[in-house]
C-alpha atoms as a PDB file:
ATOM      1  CA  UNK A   1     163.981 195.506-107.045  1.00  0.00           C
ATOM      2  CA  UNK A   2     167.145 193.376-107.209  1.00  0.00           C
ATOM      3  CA  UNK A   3     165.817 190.337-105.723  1.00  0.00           C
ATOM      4  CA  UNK A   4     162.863 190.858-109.262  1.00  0.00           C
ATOM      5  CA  UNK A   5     165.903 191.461-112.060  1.00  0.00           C
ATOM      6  CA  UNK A   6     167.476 188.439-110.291  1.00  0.00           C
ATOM      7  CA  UNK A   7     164.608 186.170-110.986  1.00  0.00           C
ATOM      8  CA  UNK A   8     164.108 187.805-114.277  1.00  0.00           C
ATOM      9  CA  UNK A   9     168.074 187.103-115.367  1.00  0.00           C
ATOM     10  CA  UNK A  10     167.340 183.579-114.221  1.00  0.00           C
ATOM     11  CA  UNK A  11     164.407 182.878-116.227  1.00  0.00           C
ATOM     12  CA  UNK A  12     166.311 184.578-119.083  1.00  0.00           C
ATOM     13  CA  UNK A  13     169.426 181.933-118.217  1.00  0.00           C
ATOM     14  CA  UNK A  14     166.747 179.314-118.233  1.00  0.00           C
ATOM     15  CA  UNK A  15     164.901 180.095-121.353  1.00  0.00           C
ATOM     16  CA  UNK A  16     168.551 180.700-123.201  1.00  0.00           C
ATOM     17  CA  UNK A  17     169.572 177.318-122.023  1.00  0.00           C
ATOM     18  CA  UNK A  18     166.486 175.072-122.790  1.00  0.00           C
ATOM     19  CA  UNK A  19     166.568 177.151-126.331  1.00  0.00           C
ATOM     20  CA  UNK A  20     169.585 175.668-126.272  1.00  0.00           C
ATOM     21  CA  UNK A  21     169.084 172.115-125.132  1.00  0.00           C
ATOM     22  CA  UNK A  22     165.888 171.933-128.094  1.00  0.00           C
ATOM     23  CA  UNK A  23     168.481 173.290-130.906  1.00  0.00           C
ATOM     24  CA  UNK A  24     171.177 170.614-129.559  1.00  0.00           C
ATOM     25  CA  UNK A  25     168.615 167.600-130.308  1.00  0.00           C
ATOM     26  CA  UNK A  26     169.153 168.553-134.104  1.00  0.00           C
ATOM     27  CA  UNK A  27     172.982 169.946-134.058  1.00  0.00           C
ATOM     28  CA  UNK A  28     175.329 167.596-132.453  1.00  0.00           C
ATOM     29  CA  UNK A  29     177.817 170.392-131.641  1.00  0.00           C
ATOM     30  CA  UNK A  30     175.269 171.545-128.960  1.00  0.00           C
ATOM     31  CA  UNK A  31     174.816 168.826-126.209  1.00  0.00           C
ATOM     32  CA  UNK A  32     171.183 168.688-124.906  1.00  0.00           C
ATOM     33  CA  UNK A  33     171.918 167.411-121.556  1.00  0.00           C
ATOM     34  CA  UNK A  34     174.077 169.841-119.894  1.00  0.00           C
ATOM     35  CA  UNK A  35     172.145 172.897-121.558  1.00  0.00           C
ATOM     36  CA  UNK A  36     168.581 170.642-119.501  1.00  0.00           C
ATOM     37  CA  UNK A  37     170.420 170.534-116.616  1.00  0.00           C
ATOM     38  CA  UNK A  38     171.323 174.237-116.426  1.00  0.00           C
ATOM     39  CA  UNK A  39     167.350 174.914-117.126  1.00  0.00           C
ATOM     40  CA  UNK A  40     166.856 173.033-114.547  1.00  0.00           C
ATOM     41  CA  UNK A  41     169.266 174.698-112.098  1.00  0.00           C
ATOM     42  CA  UNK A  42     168.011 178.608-113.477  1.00  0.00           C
ATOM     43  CA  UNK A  43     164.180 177.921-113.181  1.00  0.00           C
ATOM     44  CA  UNK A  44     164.467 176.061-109.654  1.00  0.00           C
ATOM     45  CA  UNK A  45     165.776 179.838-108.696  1.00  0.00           C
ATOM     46  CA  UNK A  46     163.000 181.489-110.560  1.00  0.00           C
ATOM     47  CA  UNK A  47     160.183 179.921-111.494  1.00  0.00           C
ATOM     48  CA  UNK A  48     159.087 176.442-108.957  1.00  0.00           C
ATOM     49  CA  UNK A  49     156.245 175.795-111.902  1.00  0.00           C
ATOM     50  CA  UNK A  50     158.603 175.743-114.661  1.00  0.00           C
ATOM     51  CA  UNK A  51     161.150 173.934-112.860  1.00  0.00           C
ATOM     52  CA  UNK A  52     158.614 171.233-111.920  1.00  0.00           C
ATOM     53  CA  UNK A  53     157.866 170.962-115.627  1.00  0.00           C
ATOM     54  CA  UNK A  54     161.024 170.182-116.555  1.00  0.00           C
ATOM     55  CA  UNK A  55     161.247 167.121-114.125  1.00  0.00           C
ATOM     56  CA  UNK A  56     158.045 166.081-114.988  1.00  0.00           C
ATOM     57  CA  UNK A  57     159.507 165.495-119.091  1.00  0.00           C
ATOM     58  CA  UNK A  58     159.290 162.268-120.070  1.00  0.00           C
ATOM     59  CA  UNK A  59     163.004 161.782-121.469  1.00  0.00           C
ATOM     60  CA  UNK A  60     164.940 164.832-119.526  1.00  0.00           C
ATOM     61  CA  UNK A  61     162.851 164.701-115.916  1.00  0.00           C
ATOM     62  CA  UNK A  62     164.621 161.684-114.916  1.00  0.00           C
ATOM     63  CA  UNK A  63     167.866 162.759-116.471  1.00  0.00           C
ATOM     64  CA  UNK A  64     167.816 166.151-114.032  1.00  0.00           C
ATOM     65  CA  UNK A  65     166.202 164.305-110.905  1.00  0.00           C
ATOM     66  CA  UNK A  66     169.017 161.474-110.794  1.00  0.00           C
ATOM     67  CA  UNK A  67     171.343 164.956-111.610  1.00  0.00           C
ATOM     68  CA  UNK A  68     169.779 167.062-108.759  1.00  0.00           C
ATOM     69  CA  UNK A  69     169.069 164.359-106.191  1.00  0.00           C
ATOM     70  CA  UNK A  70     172.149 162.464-106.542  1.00  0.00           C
ATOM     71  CA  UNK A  71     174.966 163.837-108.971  1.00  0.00           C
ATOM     72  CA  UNK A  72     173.951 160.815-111.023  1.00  0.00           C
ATOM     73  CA  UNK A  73     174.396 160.152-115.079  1.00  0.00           C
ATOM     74  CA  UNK A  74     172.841 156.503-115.308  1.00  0.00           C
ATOM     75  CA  UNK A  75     175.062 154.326-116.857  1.00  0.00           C
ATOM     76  CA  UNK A  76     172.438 153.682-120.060  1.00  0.00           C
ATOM     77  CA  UNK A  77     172.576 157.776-120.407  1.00  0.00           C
ATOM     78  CA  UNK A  78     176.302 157.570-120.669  1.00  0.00           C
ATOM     79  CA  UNK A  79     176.106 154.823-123.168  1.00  0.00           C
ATOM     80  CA  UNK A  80     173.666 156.425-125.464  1.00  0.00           C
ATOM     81  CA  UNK A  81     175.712 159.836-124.764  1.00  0.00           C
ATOM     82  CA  UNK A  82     179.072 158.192-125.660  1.00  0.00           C
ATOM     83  CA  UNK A  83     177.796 156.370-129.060  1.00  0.00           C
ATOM     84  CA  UNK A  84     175.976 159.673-130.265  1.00  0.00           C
ATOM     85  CA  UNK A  85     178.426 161.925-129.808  1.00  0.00           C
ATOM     86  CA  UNK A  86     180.938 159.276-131.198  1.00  0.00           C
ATOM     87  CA  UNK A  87     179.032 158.990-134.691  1.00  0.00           C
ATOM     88  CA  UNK A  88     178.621 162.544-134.814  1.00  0.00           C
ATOM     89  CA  UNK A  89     182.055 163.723-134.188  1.00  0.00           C
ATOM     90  CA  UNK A  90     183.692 161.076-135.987  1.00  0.00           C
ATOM     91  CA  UNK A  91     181.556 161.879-139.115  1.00  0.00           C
ATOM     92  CA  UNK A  92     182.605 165.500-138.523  1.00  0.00           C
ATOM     93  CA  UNK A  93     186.070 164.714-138.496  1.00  0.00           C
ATOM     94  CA  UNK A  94     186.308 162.191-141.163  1.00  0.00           C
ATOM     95  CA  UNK A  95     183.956 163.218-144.029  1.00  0.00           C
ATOM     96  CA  UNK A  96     183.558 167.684-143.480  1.00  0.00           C
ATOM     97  CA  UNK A  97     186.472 169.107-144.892  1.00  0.00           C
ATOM     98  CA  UNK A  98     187.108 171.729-141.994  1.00  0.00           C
ATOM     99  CA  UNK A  99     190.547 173.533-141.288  1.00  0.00           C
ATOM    100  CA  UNK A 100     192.714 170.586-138.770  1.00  0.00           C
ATOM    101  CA  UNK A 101     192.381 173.250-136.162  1.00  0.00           C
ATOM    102  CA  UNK A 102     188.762 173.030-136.322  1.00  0.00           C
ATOM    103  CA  UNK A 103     188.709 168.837-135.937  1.00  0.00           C
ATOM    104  CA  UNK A 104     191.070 169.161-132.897  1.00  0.00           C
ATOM    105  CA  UNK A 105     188.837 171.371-131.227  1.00  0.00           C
ATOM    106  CA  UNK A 106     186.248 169.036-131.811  1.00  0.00           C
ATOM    107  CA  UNK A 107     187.960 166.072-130.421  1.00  0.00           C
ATOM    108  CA  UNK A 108     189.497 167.709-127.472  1.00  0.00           C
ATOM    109  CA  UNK A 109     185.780 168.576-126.796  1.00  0.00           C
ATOM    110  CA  UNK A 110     184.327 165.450-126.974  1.00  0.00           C
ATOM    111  CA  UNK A 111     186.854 163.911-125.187  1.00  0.00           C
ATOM    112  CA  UNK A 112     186.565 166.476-122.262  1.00  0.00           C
ATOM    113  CA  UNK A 113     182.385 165.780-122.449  1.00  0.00           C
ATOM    114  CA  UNK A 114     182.831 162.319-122.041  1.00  0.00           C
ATOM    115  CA  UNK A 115     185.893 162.024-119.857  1.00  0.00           C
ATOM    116  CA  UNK A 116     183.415 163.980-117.732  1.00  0.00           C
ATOM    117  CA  UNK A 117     180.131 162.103-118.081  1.00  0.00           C
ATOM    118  CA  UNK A 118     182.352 158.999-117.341  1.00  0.00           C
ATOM    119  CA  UNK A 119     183.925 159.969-114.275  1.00  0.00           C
ATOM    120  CA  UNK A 120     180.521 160.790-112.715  1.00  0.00           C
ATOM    121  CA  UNK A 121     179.351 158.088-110.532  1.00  0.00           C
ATOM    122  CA  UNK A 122     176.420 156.080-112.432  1.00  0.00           C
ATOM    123  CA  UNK A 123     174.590 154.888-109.379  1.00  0.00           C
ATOM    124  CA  UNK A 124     173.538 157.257-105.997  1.00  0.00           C
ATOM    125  CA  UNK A 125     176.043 156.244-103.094  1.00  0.00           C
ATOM    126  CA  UNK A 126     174.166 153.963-100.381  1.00  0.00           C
ATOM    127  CA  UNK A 127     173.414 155.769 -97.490  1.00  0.00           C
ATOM    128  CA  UNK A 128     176.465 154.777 -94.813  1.00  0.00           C
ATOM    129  CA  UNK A 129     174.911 152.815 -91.598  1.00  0.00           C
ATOM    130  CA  UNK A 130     173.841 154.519 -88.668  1.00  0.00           C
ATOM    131  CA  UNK A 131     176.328 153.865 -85.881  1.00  0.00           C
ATOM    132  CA  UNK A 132     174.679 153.390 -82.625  1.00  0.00           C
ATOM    133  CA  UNK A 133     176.812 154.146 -79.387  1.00  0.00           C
ATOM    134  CA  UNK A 134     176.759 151.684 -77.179  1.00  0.00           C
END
């Protein structure tokens, strides 16, 4: 019984978060990547078929299998990341008239976002040589 409402909360956690991910494609406050990524990481504990159709996406499969495999974020991801979420917070905190409090919350996030897509490596690390004793 707790091993099913486990599986259940995850696919719940999954659903929630691709909901998520979709809505964030139109609303630049929600970020589509990390809410993909924590699909990913909720159906590969409860559902291997819709876990393998999220890697099998055309834009976000790759995204999550450099993620999964290799703690990746290409470096063309962070790009695009960096300029969208640039033009959409700065038009945010230039042209909506929003209480101050509001447009440092905003900035503090999207600096946190991309301080931490850019300190993730943008390439997998080479394996390291086998040593051979001799």
């Amino acid at each position: 019984m707790v091993q099913g409402t486990k599986r259940l909360l995850y696919l719940f956690f999954g659903f929630l978060c691709l909901f998520l991910g979709v809505i964030g494609i139109f609303l630049p406050i929600l970020p589509t990547t990390p809410f993909a990524l924590l699909a990913a990481f909720f159906f590969s504990r409860s559902s291997e078929k819709l876990h393998a159709w999220l890697l099998n996406q055309k834009h976000l499969g790759p995204v999550i299998s450099n993620w999964e495999k290799h703690g990746v974020i290409r470096k063309p991801a962070k790009i695009t990341a960096t300029i969208m979420m640039v033009l959409l917070f700065s038009y945010t905190l230039i042209f909506v008239p929003v209480h101050y409090g509001i447009k440092i919350v905003v900035s503090l996030t999207g600096i946190s976002v991309l301080s931490f897509i850019w300190t993730r490596p943008s390439e997998p690390r080479p394996n390291p040589p086998l040593h051979s004793q001799e």
